[in-house]
N, C-alpha and C. Protein backbone atom coordinates (compact mmCIF):
# COMPACT_ATOMS: atom_id res chain seq x y z
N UNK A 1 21.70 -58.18 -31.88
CA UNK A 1 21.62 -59.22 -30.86
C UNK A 1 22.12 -60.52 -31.50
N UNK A 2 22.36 -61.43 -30.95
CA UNK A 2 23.50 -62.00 -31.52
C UNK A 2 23.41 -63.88 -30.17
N UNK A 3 23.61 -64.56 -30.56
CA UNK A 3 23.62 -66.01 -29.91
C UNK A 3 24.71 -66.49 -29.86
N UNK A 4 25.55 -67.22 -28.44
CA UNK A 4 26.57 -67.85 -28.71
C UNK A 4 26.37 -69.10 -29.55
N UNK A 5 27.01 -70.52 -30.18
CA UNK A 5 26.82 -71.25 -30.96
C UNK A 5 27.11 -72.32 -29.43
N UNK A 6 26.56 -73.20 -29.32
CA UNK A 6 25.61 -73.54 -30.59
C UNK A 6 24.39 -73.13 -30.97
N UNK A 7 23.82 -73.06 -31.89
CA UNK A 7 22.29 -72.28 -31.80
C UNK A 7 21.06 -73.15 -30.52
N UNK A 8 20.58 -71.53 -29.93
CA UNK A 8 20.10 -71.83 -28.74
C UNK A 8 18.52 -72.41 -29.26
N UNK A 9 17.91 -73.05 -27.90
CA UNK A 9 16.23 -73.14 -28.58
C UNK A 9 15.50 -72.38 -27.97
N UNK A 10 14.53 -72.35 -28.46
CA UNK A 10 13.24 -70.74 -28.31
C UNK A 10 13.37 -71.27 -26.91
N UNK A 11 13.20 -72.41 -26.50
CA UNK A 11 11.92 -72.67 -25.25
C UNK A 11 13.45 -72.77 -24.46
N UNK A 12 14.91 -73.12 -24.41
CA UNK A 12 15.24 -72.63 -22.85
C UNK A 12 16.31 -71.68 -22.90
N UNK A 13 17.05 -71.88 -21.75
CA UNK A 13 17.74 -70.07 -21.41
C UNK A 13 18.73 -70.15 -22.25
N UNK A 14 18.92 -69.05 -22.65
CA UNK A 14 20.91 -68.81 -23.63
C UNK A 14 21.65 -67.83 -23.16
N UNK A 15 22.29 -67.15 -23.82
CA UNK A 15 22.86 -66.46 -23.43
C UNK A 15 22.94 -64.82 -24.22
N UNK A 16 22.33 -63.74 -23.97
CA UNK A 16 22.24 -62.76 -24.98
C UNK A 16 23.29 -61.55 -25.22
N UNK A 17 23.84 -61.43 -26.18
CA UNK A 17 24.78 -60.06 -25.96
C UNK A 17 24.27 -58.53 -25.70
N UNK A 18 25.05 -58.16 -24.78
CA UNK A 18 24.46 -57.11 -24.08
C UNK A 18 25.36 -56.27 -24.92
N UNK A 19 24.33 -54.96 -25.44
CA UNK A 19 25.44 -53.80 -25.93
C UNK A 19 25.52 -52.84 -25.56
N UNK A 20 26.02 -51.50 -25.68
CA UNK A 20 26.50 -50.36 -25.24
C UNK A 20 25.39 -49.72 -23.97
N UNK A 21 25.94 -49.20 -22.83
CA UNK A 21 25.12 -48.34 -21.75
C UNK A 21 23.97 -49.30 -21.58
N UNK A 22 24.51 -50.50 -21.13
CA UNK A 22 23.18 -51.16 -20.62
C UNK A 22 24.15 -52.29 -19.47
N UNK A 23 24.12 -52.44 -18.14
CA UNK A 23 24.78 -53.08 -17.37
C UNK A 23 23.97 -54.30 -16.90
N UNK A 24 24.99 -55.54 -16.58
CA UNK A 24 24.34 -56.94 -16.09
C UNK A 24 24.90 -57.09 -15.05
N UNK A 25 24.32 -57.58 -13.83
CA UNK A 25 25.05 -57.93 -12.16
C UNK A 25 24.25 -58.92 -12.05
N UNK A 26 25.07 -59.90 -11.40
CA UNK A 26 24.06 -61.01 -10.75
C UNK A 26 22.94 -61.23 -11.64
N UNK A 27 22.63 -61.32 -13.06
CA UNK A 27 21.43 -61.59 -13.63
C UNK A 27 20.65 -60.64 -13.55
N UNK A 28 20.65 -59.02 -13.05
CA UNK A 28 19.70 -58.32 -13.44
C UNK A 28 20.51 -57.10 -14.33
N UNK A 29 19.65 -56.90 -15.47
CA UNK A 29 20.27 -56.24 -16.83
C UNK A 29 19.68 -54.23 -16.23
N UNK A 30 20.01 -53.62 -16.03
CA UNK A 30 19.82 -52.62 -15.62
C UNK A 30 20.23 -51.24 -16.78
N UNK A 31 20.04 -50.17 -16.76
CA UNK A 31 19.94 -48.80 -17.70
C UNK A 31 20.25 -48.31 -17.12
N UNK A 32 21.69 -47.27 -17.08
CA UNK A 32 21.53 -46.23 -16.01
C UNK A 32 21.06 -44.88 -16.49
N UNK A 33 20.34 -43.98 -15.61
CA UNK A 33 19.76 -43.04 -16.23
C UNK A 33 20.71 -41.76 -16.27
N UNK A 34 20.82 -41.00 -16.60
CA UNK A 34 21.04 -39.14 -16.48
C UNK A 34 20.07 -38.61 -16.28
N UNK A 35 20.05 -37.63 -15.26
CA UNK A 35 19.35 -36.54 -15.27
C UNK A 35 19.86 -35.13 -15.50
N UNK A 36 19.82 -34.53 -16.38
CA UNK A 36 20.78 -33.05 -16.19
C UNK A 36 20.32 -32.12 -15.77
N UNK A 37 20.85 -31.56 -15.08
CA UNK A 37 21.04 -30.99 -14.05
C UNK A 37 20.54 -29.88 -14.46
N UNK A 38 19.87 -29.38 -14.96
CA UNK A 38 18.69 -28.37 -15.65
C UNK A 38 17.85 -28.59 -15.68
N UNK A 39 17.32 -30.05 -15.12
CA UNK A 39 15.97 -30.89 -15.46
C UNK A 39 15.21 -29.85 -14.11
N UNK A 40 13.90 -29.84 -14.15
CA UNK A 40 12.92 -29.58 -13.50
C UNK A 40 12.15 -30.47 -12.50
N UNK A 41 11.94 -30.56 -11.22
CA UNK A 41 11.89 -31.59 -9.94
C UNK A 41 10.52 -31.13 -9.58
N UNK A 42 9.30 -31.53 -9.35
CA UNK A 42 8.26 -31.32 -8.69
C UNK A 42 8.14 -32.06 -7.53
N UNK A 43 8.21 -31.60 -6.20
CA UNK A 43 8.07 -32.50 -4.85
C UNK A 43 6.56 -32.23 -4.52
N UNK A 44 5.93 -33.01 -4.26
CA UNK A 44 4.71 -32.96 -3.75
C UNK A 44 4.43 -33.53 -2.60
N UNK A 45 3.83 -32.92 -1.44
CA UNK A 45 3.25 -33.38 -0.16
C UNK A 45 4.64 -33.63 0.77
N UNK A 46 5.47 -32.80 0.61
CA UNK A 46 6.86 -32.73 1.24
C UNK A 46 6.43 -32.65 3.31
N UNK A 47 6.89 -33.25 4.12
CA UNK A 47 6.87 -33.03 5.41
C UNK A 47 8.66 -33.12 5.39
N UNK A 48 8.95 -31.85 6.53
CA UNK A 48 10.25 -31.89 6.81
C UNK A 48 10.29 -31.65 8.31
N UNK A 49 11.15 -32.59 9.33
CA UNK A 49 11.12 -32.45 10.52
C UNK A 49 12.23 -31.23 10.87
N UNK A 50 12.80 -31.10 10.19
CA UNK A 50 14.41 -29.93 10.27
C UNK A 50 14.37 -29.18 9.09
N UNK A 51 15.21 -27.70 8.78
CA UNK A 51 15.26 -26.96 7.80
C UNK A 51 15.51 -27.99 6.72
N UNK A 52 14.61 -27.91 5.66
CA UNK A 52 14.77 -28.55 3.91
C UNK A 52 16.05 -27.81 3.46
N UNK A 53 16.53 -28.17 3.07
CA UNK A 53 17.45 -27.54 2.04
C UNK A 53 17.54 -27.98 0.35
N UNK A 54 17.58 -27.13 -0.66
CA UNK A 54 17.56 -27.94 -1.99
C UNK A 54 18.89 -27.13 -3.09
N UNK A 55 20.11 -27.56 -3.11
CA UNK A 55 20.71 -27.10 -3.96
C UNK A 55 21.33 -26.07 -3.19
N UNK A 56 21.27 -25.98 -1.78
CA UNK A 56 21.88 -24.83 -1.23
C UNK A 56 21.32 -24.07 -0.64
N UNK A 57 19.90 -23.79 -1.38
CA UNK A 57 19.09 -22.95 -0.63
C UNK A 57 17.88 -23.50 0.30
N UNK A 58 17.60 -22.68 1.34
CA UNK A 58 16.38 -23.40 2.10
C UNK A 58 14.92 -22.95 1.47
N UNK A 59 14.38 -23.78 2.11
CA UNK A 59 13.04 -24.01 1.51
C UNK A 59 11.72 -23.63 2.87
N UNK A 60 10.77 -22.84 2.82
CA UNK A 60 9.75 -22.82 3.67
C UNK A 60 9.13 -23.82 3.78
N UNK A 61 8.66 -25.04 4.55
CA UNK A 61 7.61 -25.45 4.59
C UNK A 61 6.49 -24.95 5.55
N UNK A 62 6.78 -24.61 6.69
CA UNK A 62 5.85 -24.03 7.64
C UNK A 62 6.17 -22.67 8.37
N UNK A 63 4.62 -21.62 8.76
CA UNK A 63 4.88 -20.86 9.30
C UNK A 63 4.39 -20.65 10.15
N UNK A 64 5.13 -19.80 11.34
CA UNK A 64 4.63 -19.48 12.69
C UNK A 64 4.62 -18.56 12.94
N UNK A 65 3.56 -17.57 12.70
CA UNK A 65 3.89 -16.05 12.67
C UNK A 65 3.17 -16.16 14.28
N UNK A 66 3.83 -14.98 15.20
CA UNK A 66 3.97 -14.55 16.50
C UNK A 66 2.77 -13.42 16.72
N UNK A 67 2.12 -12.87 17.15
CA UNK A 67 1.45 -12.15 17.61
C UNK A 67 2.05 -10.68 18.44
N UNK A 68 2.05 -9.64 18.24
CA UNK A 68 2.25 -8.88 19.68
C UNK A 68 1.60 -8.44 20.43
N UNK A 69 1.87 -7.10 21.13
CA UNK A 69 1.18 -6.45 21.76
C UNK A 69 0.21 -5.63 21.10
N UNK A 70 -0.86 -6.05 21.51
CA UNK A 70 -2.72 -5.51 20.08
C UNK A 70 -2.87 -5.70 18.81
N UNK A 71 -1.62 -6.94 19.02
CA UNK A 71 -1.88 -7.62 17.74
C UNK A 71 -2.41 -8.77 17.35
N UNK A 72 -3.52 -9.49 17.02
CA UNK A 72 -3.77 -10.78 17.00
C UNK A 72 -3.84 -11.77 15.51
N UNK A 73 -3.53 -12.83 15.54
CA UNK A 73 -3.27 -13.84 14.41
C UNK A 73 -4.63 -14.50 14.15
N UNK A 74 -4.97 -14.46 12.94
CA UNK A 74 -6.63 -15.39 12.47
C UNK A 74 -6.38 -16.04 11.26
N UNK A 75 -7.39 -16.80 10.82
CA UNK A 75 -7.08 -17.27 9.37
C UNK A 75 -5.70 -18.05 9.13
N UNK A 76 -5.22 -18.65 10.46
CA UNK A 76 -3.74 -19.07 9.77
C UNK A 76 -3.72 -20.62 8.70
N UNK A 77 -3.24 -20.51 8.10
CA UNK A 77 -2.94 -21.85 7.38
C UNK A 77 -1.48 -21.82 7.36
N UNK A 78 -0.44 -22.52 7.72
CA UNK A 78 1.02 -22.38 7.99
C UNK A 78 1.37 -23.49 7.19
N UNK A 79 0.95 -24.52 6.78
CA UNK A 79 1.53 -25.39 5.76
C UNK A 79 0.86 -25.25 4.47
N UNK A 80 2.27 -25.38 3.26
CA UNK A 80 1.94 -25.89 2.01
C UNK A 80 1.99 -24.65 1.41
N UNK A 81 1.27 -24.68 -0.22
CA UNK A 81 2.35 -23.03 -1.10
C UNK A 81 0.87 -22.33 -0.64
N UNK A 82 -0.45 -23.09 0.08
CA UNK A 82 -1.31 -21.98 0.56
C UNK A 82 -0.97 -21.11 1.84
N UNK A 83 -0.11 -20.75 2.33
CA UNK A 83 0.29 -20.97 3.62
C UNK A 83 -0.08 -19.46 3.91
N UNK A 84 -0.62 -18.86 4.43
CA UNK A 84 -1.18 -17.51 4.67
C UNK A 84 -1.85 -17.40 6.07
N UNK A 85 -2.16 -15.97 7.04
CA UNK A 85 -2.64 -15.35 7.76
C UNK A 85 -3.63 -13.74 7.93
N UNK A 86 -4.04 -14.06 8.75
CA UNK A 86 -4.65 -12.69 8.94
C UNK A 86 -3.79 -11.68 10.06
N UNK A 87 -3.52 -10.76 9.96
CA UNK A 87 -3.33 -9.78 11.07
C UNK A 87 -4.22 -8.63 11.31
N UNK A 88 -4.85 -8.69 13.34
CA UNK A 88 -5.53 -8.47 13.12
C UNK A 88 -4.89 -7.31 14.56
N UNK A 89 -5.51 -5.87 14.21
CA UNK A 89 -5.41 -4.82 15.25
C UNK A 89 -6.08 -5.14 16.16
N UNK A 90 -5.89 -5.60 17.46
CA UNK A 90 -7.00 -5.36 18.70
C UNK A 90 -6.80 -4.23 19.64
N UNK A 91 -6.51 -3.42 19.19
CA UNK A 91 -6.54 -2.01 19.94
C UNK A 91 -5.10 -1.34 20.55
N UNK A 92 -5.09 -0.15 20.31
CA UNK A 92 -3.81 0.57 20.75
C UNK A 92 -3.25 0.86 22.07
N UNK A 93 -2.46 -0.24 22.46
CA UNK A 93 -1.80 0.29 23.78
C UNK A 93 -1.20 1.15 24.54
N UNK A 94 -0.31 2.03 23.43
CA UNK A 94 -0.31 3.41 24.18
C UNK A 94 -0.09 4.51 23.06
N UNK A 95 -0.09 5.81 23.15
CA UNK A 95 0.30 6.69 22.57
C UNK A 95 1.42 7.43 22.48
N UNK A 96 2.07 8.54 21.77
CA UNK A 96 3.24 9.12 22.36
C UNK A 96 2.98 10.18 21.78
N UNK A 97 2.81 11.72 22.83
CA UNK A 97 2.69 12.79 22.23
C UNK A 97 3.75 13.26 21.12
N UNK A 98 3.14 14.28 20.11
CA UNK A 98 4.34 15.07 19.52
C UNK A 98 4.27 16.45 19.88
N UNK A 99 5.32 16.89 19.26
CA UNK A 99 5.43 18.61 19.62
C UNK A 99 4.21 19.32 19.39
N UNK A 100 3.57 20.02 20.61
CA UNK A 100 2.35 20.72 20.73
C UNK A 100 1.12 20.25 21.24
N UNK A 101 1.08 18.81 21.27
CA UNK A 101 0.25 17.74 21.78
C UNK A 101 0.23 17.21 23.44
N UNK A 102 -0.78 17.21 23.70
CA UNK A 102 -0.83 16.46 25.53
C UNK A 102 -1.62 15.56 25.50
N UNK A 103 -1.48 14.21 26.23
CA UNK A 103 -2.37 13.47 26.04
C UNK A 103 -2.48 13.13 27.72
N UNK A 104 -4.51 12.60 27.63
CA UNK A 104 -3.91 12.56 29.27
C UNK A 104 -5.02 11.03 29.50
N UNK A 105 -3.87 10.28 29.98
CA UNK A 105 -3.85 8.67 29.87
C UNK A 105 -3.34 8.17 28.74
N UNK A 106 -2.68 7.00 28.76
CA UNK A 106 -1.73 6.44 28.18
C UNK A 106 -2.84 4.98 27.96
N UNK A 107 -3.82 4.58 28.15
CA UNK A 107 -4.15 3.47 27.72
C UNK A 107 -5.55 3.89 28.08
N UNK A 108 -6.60 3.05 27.90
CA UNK A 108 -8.29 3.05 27.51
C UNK A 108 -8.86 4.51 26.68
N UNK A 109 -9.67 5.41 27.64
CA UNK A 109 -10.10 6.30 26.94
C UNK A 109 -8.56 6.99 26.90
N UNK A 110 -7.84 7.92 25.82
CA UNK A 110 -7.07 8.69 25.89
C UNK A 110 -7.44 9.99 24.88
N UNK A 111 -7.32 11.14 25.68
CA UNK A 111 -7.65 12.74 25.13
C UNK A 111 -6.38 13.07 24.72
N UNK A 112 -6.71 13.64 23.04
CA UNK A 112 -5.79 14.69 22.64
C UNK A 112 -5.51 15.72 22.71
N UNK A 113 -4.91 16.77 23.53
CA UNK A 113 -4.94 17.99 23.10
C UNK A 113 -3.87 18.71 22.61
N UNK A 114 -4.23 20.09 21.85
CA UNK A 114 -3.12 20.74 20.92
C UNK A 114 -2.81 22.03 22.22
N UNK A 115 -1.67 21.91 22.71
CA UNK A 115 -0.96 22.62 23.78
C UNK A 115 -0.27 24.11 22.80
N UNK A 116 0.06 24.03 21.28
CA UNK A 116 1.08 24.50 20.99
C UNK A 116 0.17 25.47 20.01
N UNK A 117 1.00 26.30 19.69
CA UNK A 117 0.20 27.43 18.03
C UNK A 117 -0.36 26.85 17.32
N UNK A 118 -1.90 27.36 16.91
CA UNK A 118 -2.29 26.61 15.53
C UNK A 118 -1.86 27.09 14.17
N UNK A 119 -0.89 25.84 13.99
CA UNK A 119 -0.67 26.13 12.18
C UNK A 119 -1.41 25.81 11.08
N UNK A 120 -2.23 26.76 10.33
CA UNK A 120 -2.74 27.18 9.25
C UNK A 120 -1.78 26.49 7.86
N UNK A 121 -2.52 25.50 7.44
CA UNK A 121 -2.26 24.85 6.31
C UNK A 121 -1.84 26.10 4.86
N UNK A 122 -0.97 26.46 4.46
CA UNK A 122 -0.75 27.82 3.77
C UNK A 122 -0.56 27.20 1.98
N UNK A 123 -1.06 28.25 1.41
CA UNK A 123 -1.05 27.47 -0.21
C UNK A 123 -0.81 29.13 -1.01
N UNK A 124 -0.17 29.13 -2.11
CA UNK A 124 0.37 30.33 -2.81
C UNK A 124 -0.21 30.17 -4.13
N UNK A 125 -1.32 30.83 -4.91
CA UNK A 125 -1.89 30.60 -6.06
C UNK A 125 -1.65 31.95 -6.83
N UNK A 126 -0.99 31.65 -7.87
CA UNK A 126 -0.44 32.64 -9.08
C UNK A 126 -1.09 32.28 -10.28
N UNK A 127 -2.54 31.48 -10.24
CA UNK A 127 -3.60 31.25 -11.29
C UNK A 127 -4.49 30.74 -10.56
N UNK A 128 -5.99 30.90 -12.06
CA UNK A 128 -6.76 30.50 -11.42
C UNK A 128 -6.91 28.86 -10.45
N UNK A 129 -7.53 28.82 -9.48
CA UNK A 129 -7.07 28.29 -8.22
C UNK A 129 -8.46 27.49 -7.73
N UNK A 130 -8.48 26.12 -7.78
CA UNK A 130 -9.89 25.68 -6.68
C UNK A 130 -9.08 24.77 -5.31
N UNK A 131 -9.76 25.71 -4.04
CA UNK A 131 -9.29 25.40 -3.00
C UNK A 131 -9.60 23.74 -2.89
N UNK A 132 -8.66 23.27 -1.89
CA UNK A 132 -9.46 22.04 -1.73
C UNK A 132 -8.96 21.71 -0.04
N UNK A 133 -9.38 20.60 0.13
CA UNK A 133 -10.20 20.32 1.42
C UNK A 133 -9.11 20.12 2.82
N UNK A 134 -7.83 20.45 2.13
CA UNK A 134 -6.85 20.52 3.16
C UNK A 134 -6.41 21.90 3.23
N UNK A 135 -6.45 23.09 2.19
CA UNK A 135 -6.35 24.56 2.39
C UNK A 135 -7.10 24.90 3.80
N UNK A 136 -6.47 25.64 3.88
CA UNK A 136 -6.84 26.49 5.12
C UNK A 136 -6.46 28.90 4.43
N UNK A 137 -5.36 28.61 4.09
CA UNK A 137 -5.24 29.98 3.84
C UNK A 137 -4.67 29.87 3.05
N UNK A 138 -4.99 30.95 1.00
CA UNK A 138 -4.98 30.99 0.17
C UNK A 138 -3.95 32.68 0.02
N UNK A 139 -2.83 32.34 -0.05
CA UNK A 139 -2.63 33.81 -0.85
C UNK A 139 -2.08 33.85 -2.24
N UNK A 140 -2.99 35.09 -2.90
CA UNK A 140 -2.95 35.21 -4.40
C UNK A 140 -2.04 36.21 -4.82
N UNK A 141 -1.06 35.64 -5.44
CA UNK A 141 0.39 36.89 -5.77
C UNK A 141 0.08 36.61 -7.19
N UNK A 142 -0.43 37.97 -8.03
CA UNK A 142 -0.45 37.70 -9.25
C UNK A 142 -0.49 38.73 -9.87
N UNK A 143 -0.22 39.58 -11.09
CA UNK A 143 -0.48 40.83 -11.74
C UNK A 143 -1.26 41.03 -12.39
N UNK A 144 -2.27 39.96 -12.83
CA UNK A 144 -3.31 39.40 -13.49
C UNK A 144 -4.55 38.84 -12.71
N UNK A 145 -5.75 39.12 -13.07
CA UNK A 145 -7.16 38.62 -12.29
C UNK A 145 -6.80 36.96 -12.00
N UNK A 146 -6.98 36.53 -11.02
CA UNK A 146 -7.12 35.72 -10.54
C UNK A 146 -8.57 35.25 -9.91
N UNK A 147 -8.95 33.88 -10.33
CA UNK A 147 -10.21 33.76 -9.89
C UNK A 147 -10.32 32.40 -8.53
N UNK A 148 -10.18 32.68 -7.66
CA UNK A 148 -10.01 31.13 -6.36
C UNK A 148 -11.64 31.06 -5.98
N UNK A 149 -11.97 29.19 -6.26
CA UNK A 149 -13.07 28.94 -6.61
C UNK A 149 -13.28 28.01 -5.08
N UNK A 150 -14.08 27.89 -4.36
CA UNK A 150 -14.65 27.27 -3.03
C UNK A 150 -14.81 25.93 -3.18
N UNK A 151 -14.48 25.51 -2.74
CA UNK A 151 -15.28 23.49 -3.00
C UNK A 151 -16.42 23.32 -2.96
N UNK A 152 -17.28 22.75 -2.96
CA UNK A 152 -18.74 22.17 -2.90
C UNK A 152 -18.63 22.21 -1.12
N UNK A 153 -19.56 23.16 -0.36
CA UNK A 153 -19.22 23.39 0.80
C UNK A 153 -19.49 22.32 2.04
N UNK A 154 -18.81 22.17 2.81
CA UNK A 154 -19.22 21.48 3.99
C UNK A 154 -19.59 22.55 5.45
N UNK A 155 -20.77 21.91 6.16
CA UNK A 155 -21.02 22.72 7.05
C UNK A 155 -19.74 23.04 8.14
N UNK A 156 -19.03 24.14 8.23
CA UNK A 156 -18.05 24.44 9.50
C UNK A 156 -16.89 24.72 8.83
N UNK A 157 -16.92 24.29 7.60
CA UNK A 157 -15.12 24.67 6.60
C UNK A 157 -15.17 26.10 6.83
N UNK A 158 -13.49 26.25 6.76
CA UNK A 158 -13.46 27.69 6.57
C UNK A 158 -12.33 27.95 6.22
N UNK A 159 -12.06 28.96 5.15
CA UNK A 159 -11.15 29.48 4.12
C UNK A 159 -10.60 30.92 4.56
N UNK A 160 -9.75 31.29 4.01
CA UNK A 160 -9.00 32.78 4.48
C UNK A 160 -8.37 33.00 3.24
N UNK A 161 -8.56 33.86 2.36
CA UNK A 161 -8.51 34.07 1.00
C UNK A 161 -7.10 36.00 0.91
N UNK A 162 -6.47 36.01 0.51
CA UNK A 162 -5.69 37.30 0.67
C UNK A 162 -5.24 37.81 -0.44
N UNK A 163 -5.53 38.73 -0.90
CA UNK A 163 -4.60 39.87 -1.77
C UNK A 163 -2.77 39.75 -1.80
N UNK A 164 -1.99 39.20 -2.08
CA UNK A 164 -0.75 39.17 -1.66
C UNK A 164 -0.02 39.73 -2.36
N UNK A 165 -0.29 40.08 -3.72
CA UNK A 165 0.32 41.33 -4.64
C UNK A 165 0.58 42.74 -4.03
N UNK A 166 -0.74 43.31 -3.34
CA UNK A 166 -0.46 44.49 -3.26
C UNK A 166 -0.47 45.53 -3.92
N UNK A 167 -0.96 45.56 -5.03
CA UNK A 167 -1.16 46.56 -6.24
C UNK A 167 -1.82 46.78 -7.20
N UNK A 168 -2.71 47.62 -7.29
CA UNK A 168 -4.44 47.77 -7.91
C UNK A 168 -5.31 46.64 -6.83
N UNK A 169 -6.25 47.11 -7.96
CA UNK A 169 -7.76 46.40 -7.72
C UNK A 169 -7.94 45.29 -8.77
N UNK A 170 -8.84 44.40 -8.20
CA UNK A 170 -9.34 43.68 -9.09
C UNK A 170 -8.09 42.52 -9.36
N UNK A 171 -7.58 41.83 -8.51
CA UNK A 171 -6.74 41.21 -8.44
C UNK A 171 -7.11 39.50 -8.17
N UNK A 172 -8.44 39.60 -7.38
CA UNK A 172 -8.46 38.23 -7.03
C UNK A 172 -10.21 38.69 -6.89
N UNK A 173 -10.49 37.29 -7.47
CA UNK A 173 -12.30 36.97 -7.23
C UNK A 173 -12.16 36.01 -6.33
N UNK A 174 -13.16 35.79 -5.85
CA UNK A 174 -13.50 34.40 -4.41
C UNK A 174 -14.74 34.03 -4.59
N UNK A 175 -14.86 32.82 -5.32
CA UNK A 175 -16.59 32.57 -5.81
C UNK A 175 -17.09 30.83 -4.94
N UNK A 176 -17.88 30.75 -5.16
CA UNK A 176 -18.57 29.43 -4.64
C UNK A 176 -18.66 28.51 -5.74
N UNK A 177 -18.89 27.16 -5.42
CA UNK A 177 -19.19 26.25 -7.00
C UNK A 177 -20.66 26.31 -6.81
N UNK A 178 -20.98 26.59 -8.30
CA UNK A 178 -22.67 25.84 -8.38
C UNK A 178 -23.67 27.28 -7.89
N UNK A 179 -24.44 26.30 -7.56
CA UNK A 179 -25.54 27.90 -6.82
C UNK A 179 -24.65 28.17 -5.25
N UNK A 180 -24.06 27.80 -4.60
CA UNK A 180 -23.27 28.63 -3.96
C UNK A 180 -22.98 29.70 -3.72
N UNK A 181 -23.46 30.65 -2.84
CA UNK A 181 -22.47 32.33 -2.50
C UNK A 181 -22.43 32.36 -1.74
N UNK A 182 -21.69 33.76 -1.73
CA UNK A 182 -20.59 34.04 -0.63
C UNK A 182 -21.35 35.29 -0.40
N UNK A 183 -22.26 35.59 0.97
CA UNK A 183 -23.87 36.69 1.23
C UNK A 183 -24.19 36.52 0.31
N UNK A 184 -25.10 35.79 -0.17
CA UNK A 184 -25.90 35.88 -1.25
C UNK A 184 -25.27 36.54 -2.54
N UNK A 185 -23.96 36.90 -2.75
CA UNK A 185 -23.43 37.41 -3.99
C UNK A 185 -22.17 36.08 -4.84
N UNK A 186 -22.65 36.03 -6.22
CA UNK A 186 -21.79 34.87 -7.08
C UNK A 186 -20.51 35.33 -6.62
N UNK A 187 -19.86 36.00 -6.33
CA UNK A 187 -18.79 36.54 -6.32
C UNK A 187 -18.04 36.96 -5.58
N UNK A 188 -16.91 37.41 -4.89
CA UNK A 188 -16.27 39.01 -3.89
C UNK A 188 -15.03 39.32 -4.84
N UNK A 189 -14.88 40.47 -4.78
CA UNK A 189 -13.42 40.67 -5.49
C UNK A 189 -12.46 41.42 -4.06
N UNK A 190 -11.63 41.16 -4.55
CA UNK A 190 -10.65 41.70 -3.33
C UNK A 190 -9.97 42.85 -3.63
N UNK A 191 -9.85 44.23 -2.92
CA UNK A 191 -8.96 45.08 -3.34
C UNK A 191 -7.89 44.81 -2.88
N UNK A 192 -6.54 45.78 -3.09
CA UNK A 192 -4.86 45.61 -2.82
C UNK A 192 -5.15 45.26 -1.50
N UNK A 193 -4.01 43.67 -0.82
CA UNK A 193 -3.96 43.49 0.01
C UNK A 193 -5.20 43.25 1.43
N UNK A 194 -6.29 43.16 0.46
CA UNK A 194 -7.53 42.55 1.39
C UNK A 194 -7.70 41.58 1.21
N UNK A 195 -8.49 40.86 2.46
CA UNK A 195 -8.49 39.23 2.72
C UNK A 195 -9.73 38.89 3.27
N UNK A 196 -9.99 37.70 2.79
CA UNK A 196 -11.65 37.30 3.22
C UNK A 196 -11.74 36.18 3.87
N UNK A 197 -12.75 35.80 4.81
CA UNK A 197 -12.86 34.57 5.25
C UNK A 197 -13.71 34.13 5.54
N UNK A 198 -14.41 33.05 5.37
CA UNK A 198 -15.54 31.94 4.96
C UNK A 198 -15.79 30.75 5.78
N UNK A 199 -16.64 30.88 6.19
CA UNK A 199 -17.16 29.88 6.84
C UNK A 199 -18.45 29.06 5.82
N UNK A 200 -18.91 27.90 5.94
CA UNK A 200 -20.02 27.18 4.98
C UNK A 200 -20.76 27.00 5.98
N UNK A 201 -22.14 27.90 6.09
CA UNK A 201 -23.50 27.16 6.85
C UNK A 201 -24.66 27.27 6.40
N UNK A 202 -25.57 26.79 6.23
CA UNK A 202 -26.93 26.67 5.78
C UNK A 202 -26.77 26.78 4.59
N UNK A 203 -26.10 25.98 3.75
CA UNK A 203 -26.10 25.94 2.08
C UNK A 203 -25.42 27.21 1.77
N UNK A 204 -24.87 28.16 2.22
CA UNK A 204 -23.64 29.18 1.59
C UNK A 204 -22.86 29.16 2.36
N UNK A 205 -21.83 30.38 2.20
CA UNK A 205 -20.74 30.58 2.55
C UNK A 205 -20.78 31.99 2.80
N UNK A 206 -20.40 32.31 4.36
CA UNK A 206 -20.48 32.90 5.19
C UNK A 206 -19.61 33.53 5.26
N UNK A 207 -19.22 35.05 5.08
CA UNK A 207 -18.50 36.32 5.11
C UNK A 207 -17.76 36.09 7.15
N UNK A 208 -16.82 35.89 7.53
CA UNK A 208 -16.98 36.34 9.04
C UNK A 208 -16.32 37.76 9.18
């Protein structure tokens, strides 16, 4: 910093040299800044009357989620980065049968019925095997004992268990879990090509 001559005094104005990246207008001495363009921007408490845009891309500030038919909106908060809803089911307006199905009414109480063949859920076990709760019919193709074990029973299940080899005896066991049987016996074995089926009532499992 530096004084024109003649030498100035403390107490009135002079004149000071201004140096590099620092600008004077009209008496005010100003800095200009950079920001580069990598820098990081935090906006806070933003209101936008029209789409925001920043750098190109748009920006959410508010949402208006729509409702449909048995569908209803709760919990909304639509402004700010909390901005969240509830969607909520208020009941099914109509149905649409599929193949094998009749339905009769299309809105309040509506009855299903199965018009078409019942298909038997089918499962192929070539080892030992524990049914489970979507089996319906078990066949055992194996050259070796096979043992297919019952689930922990529910009252009304019912199983269909089959020989599917075809050759000798002693091909497939059919047991219960736990204290479980099947007539009062731990066990059934199946000869060539015989098949069993089970119903669960009064704490066993029922031969039909």
């Amino acid at each position: 910093m530096a004084y024109l001559y003649p030498v100035a005094s403390d107490a009135d104005y002079g004149v000071v040299e201004v140096g590099d990246f620092i600008n004077v207008f009209d008496g005010i001495i100003s800095i200009p800044q950079d920001v580069s363009t990598t820098s990081t921007v935090t906006f806070a408490n933003i209101e936008a009357t029209d789409n925001l845009t920043l750098d190109g891309n748009s920006v959410i500030t508010t949402v208006t989620p729509v409702a449909g038919p048995g569908i209803s909106i709760s919990d909304l908060d639509n402004t700010g980065p909390a901005t969240g809803f509830t969607v909520n089911n208020t009941g099914v307006i109509s149905l649409v049968a599929g193949t094998g199905i009749s339905l009769s009414g299309s809105t309040g109480n509506i009855t299903v019925s199965a018009t078409g063949a019942d298909f038997l859920n089918t499962t192929t076990a070539t080892s030992n095997y524990t049914a489970t709760a979507t089996d319906e019919y078990i066949g055992v193709n194996s050259t070796t004992l096979v043992t297919i074990t019952l689930p922990p029973g529910v009252s009304g299940r019912v199983y269909t268990i089959k020989d599917q080899y075809g050759t000798g005896t002693g091909r497939v066991n059919v047991q219960g879990t736990g204290t479980e049987k099947i007539d009062g016996s731990p066990f059934k074995q199946l000869s060539a090509w015989a098949s069993i089926t089970v119903v669960f009532n009064d704490g066993q499992w029922r031969i039909i």
